[in-house]
Protein backbone atom coordinates (compact mmCIF):
# COMPACT_ATOMS: atom_id res chain seq x y z
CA UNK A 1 65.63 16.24 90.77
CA UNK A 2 64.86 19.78 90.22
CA UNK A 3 66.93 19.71 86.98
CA UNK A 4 64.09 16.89 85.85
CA UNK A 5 61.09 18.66 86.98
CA UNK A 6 62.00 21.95 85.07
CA UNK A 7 62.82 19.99 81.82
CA UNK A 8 59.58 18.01 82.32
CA UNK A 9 57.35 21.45 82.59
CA UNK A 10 59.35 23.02 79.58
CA UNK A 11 58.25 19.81 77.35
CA UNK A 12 54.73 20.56 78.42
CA UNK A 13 55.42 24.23 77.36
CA UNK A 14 57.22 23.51 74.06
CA UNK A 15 54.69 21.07 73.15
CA UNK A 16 51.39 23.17 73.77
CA UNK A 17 53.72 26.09 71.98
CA UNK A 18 53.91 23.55 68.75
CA UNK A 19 50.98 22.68 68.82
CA UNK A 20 48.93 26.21 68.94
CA UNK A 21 51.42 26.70 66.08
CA UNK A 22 49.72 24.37 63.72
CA UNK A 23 52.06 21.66 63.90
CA UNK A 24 50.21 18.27 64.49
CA UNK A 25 50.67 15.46 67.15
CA UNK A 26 53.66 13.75 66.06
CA UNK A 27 55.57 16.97 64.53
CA UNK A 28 54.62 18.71 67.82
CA UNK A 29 56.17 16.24 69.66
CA UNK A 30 59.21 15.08 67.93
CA UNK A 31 60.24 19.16 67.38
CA UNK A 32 59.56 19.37 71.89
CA UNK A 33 61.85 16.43 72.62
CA UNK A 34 64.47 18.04 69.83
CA UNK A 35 64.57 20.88 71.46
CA UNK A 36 64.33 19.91 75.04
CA UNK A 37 66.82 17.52 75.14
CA UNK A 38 69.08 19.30 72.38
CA UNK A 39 68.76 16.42 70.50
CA UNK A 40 69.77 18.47 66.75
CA UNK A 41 67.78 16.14 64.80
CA UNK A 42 67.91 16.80 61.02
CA UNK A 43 65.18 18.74 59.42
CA UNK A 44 64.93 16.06 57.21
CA UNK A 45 63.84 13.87 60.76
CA UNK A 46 61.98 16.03 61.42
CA UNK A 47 60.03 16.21 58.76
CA UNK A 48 59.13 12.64 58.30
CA UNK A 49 57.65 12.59 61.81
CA UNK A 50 54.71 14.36 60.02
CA UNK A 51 52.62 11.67 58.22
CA UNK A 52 52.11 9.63 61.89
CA UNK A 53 49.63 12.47 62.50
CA UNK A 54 46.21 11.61 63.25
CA UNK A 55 46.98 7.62 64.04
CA UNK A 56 48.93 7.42 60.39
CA UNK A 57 48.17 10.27 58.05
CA UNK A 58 44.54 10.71 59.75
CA UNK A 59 43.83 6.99 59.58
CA UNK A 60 42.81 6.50 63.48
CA UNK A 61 45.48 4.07 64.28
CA UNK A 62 47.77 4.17 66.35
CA UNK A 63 48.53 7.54 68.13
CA UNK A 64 50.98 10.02 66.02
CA UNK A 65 52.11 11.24 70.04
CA UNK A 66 53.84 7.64 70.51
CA UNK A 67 54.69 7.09 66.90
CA UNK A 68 56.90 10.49 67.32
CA UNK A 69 57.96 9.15 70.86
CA UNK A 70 59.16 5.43 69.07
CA UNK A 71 61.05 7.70 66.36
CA UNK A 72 63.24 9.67 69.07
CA UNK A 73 63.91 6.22 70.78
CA UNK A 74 65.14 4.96 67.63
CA UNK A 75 67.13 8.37 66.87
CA UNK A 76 69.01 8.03 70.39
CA UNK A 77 69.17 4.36 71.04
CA UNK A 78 68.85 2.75 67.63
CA UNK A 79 71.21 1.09 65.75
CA UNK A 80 73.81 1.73 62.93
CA UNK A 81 74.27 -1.68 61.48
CA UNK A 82 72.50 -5.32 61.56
CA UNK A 83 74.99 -6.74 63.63
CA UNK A 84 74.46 -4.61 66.61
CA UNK A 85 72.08 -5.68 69.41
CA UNK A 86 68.41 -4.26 69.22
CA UNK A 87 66.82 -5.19 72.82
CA UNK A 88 67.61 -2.10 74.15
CA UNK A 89 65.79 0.82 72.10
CA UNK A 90 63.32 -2.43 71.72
CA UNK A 91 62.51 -2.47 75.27
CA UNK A 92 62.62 1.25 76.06
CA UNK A 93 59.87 1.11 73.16
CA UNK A 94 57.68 -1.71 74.72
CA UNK A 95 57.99 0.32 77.74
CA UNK A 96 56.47 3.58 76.05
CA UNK A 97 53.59 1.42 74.85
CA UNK A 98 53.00 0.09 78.30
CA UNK A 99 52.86 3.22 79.78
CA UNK A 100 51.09 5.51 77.10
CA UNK A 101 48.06 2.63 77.50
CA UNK A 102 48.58 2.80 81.43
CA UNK A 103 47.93 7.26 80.87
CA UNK A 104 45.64 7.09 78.34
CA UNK A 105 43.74 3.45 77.99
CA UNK A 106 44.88 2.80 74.86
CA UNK A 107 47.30 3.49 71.92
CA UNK A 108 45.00 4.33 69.11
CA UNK A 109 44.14 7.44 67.98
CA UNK A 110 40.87 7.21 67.49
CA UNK A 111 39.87 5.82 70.66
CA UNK A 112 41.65 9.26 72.44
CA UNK A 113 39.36 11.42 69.39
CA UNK A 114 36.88 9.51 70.63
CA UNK A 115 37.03 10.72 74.69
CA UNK A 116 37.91 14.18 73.73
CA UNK A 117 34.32 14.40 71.82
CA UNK A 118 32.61 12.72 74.38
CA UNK A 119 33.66 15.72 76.51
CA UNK A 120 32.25 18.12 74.25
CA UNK A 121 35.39 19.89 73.70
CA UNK A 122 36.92 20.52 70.56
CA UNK A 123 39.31 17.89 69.15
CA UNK A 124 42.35 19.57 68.92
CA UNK A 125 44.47 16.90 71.24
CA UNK A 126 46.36 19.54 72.83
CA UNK A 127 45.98 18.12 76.17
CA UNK A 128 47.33 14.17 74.68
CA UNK A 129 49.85 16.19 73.12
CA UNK A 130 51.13 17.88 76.57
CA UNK A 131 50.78 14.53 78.72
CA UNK A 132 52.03 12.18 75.96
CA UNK A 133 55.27 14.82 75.71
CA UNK A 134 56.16 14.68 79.32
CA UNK A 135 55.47 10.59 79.35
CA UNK A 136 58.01 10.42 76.76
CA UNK A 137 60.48 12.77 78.10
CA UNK A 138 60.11 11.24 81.66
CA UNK A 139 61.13 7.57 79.84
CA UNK A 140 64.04 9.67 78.24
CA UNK A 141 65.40 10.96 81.16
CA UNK A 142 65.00 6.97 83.19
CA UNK A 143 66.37 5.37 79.65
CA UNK A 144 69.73 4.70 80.91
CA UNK A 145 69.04 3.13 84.16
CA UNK A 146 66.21 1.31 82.43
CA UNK A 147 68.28 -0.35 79.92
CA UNK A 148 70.71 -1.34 82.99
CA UNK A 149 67.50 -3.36 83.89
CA UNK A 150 66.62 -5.11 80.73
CA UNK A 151 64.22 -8.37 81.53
CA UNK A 152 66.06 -11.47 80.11
């Protein structure tokens, strides 16, 4: 357990890191879970993970955090040809939505833009960033006895 707890606490880390960087939601959060789970995604990857920012290039949809989260499912769990099965990066995927609206209230971007100015603090979603991080990495580290459970 104490393996988890200090992986969980260096996502929030890396991600805040990223972030005060410049790097936006989704390229702050895909470059965390690469380098917290030693993941050696391509810079390439990487680098498409960037135009999910702001809810889809700064269209307000859905959340660049779980868009980044969806792409490192896919990366880890996804699969290499059609013939292969897809429920189980599918359901680790459904679960991230689930539990990103369970944190937060809701998926969309602009709807979390939307609390953070209603707080009258600046909009930089540093604090999404750090709490969607460790939601995905906690889902990462349950994946494989999650897809042992997979709902008929």
């Amino acid at each position: 357990m104490k393996y988890e707890e200090e992986l969980l606490k260096k996502a929030e880390e890396v991600s805040r890191r990223y972030k005060l960087e410049g790097y936006h939601c989704s390229e702050a959060v895909i470059r965390t879970l690469n380098d917290v789970f030693e993941l050696h995604m391509s810079k390439d990857l990487l680098r498409a993970a960037c135009g999910f920012r702001g809810g889809g290039g700064g269209y307000r949809d859905r959340c660049g955090i779980i868009e980044a989260g969806i792409l490192t499912i896919s990366f880890l769990y996804g699969r290499d040809c059609a013939k292969e099965d897809s429920e189980g990066y599918s359901f680790l995927i459904r679960l991230l939505h689930e539990r990103f609206r369970e944190h937060f209230g809701t998926i969309r971007c602009l709807d979390i833009y939307t609390a953070q100015k209603k707080e009258n603090v600046p909009v930089t979603c540093l604090d999404p960033i750090r709490e969607g991080t460790v939601l995905i990495a906690q889902l990462l580290l349950e994946a494989e006895e999650l897809l042992k459970e997979i709902p008929a």
